[in-house]
Protein backbone atom coordinates (compact mmCIF):
# COMPACT_ATOMS: atom_id res chain seq x y z
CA UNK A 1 -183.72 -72.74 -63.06
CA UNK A 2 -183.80 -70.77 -66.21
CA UNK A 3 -187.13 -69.56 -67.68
CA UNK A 4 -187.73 -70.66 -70.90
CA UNK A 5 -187.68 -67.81 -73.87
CA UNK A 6 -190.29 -66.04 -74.35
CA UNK A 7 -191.81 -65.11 -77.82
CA UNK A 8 -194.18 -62.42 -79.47
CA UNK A 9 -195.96 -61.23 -82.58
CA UNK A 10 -196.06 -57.23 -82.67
CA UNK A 11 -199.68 -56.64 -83.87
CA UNK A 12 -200.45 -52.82 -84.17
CA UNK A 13 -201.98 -51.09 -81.67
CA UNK A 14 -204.19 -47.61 -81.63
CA UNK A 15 -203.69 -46.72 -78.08
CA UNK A 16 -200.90 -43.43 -78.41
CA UNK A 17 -203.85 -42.08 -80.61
CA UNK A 18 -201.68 -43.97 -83.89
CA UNK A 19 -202.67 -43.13 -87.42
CA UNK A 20 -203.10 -45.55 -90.22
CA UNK A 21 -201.12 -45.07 -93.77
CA UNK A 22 -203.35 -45.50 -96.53
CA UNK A 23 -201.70 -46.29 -100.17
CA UNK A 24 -203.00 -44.67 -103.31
CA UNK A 25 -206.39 -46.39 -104.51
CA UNK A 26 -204.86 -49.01 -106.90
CA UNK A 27 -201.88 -50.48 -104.75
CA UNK A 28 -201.63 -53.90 -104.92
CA UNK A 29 -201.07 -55.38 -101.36
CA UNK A 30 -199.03 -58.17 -102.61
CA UNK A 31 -195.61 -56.56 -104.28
CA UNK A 32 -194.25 -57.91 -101.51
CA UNK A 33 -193.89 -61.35 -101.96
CA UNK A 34 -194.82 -64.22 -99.02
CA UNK A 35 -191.14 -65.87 -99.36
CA UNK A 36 -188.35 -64.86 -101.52
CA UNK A 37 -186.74 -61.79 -102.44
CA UNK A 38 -188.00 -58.50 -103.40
CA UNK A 39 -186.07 -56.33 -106.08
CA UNK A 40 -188.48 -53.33 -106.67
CA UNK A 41 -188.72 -50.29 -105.07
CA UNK A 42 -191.52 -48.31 -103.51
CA UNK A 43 -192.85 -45.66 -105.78
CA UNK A 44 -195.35 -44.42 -104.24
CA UNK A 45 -196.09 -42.07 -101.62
CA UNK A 46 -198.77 -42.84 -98.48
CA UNK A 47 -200.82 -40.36 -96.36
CA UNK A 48 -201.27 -41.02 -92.96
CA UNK A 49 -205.27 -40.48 -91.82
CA UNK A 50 -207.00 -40.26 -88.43
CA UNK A 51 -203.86 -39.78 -85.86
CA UNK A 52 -200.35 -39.68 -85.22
CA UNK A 53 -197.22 -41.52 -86.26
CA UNK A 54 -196.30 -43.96 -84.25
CA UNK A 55 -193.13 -46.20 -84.05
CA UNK A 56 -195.52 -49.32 -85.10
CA UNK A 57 -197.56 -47.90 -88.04
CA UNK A 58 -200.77 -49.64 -89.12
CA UNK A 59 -201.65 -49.81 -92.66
CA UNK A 60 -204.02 -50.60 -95.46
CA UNK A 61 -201.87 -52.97 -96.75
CA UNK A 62 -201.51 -55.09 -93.92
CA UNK A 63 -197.77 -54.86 -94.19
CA UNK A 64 -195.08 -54.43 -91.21
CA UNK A 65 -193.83 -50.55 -91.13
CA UNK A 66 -191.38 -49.25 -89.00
CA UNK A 67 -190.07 -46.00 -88.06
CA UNK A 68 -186.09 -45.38 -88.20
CA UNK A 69 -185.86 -46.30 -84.39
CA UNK A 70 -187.78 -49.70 -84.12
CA UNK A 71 -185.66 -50.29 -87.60
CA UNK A 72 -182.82 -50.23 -85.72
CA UNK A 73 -183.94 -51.92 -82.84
CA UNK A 74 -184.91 -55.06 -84.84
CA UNK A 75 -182.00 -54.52 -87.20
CA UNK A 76 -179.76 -55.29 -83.79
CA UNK A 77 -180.92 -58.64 -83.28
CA UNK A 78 -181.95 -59.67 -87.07
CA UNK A 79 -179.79 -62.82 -87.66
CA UNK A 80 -177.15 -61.95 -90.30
CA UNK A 81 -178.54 -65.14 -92.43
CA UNK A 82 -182.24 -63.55 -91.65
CA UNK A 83 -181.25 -60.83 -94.61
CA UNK A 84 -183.87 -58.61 -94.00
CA UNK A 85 -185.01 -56.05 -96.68
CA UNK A 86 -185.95 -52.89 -95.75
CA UNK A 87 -188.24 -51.00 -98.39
CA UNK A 88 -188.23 -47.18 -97.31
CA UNK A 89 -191.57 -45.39 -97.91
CA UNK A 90 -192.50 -41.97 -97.68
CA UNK A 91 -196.07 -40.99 -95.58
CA UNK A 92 -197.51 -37.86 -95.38
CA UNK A 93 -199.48 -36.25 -93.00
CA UNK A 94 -201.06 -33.34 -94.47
CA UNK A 95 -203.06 -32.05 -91.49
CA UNK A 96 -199.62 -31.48 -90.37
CA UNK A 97 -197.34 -30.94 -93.59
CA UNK A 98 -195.64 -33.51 -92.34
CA UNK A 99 -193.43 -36.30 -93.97
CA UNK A 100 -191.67 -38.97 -92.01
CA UNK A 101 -189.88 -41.74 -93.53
CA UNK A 102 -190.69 -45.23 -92.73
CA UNK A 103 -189.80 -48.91 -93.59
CA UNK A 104 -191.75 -52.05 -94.63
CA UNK A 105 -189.90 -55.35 -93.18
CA UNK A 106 -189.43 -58.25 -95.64
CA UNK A 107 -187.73 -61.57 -93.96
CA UNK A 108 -187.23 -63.44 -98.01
CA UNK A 109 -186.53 -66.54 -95.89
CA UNK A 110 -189.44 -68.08 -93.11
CA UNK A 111 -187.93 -70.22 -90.55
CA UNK A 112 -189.44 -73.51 -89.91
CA UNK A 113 -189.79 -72.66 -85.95
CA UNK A 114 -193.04 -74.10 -85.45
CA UNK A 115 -193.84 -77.58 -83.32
CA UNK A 116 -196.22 -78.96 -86.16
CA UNK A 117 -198.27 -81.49 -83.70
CA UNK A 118 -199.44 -78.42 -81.57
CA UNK A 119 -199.45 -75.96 -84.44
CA UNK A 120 -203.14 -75.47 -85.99
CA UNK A 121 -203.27 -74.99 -89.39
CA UNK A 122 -206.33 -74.22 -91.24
CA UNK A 123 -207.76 -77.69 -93.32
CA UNK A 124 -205.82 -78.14 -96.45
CA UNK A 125 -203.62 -75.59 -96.21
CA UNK A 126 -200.23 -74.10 -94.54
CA UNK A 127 -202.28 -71.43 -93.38
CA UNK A 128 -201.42 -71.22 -89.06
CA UNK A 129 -204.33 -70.80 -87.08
CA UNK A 130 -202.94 -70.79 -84.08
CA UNK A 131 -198.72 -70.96 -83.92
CA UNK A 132 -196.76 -72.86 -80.88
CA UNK A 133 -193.22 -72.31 -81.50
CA UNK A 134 -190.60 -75.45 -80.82
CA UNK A 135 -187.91 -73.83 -78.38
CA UNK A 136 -185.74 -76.62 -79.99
CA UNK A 137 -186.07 -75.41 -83.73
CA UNK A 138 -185.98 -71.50 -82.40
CA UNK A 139 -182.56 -72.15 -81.76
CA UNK A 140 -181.84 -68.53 -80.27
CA UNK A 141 -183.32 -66.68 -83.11
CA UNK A 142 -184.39 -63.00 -81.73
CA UNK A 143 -186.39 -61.38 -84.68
CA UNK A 144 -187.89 -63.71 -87.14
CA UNK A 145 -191.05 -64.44 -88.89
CA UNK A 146 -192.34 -68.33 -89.52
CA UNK A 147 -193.93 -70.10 -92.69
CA UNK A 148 -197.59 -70.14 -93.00
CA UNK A 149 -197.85 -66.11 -92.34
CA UNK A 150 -197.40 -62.84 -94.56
CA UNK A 151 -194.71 -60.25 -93.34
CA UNK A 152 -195.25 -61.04 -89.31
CA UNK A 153 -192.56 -59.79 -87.55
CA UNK A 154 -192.00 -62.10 -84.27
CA UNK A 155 -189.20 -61.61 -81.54
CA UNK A 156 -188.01 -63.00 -78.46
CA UNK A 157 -188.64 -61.22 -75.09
CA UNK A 158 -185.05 -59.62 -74.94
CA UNK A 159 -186.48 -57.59 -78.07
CA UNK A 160 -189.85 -57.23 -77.14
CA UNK A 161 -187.76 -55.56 -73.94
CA UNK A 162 -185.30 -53.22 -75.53
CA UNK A 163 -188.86 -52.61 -77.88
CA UNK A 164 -189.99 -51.15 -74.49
CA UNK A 165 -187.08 -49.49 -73.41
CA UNK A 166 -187.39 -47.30 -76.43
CA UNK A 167 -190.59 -46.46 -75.71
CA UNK A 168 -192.02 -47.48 -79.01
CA UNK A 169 -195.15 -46.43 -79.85
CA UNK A 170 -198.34 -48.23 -81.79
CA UNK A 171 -197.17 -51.51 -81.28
CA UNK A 172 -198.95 -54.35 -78.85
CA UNK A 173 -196.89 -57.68 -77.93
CA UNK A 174 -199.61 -61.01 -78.62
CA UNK A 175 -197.52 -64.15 -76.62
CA UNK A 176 -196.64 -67.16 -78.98
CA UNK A 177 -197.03 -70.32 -76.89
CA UNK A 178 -193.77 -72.15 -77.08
CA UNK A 179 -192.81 -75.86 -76.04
């Protein structure tokens, strides 16, 4: 019998001693837009504060960053249709004189994955609560994000695998239930 698919939200995680990236005082959180394509570029430069890069890099912006290698991890299993942007942004440690290049992930389009009578959405609003993905509308996606969130990044448990394989860092797997 075949186990049903597996799926998972990477949330960012502290535990390799991971740093946040903090964007210059003024920086709008939401250039990046919920759906829909963005056309701009980053201009601006962050500095990463108490830690170390990490593969998974948290943020004051609340945005998905990834380093080169879980870029091209994900960018294995995005869906061609998913067209994924990639906005490359610069952070700095300066502890360190250090400068590593990292990406924020943009899906444009949100996939309507979710089994809406055991999906909780917050009163009046698309807003999820609490997710339950329908293994019939997942329909074998591997990497994709869902509407009612902002920039998640969700994957199936052959990514959240080769994820591990890697040995990413700053990243921590929270299970989707899934019917």
């Amino acid at each position: 019998m075949k186990m049903k698919e597996q799926y998972f939200r990477l949330g960012w995680c502290d535990e390799d001693n991971g740093g946040v990236a903090y964007a210059p005082k003024g920086t709008d959180a939401n250039f990046l837009p919920i759906e829909g394509d963005y056309n701009g570029n980053i201009t601006f430069e962050m500095e990463l504060r108490n830690g170390e890069f990490s593969d998974y890099l948290g943020n004051d912006l609340g945005l998905s960053m990834c380093s080169e290698k879980l870029k091209n991890i994900l960018t294995k299993y995005l869906e061609i249709s998913a067209r994924a942007q990639w906005k490359e942004v610069w952070v700095l440690n300066k502890q360190r004189s250090e400068r590593n290049k990292y990406y924020f992930f943009h899906l444009p389009h949100k996939y309507d994955v979710l089994d809406n009578s055991k999906t909780i959405f917050a009163k009046g609003s698309n807003f999820v609560v609490k997710a339950v993905i329908s293994n019939e509308k997942v329909n074998g996606l591997k990497v994709f994000d869902f509407t009612g969130r902002y920039n998640g990044i969700i994957v199936s448990s052959e990514v959240k695998n080769a994820i591990n394989e890697e040995q990413c860092t700053g990243i921590e797997f929270l299970k989707i239930p899934n019917e």
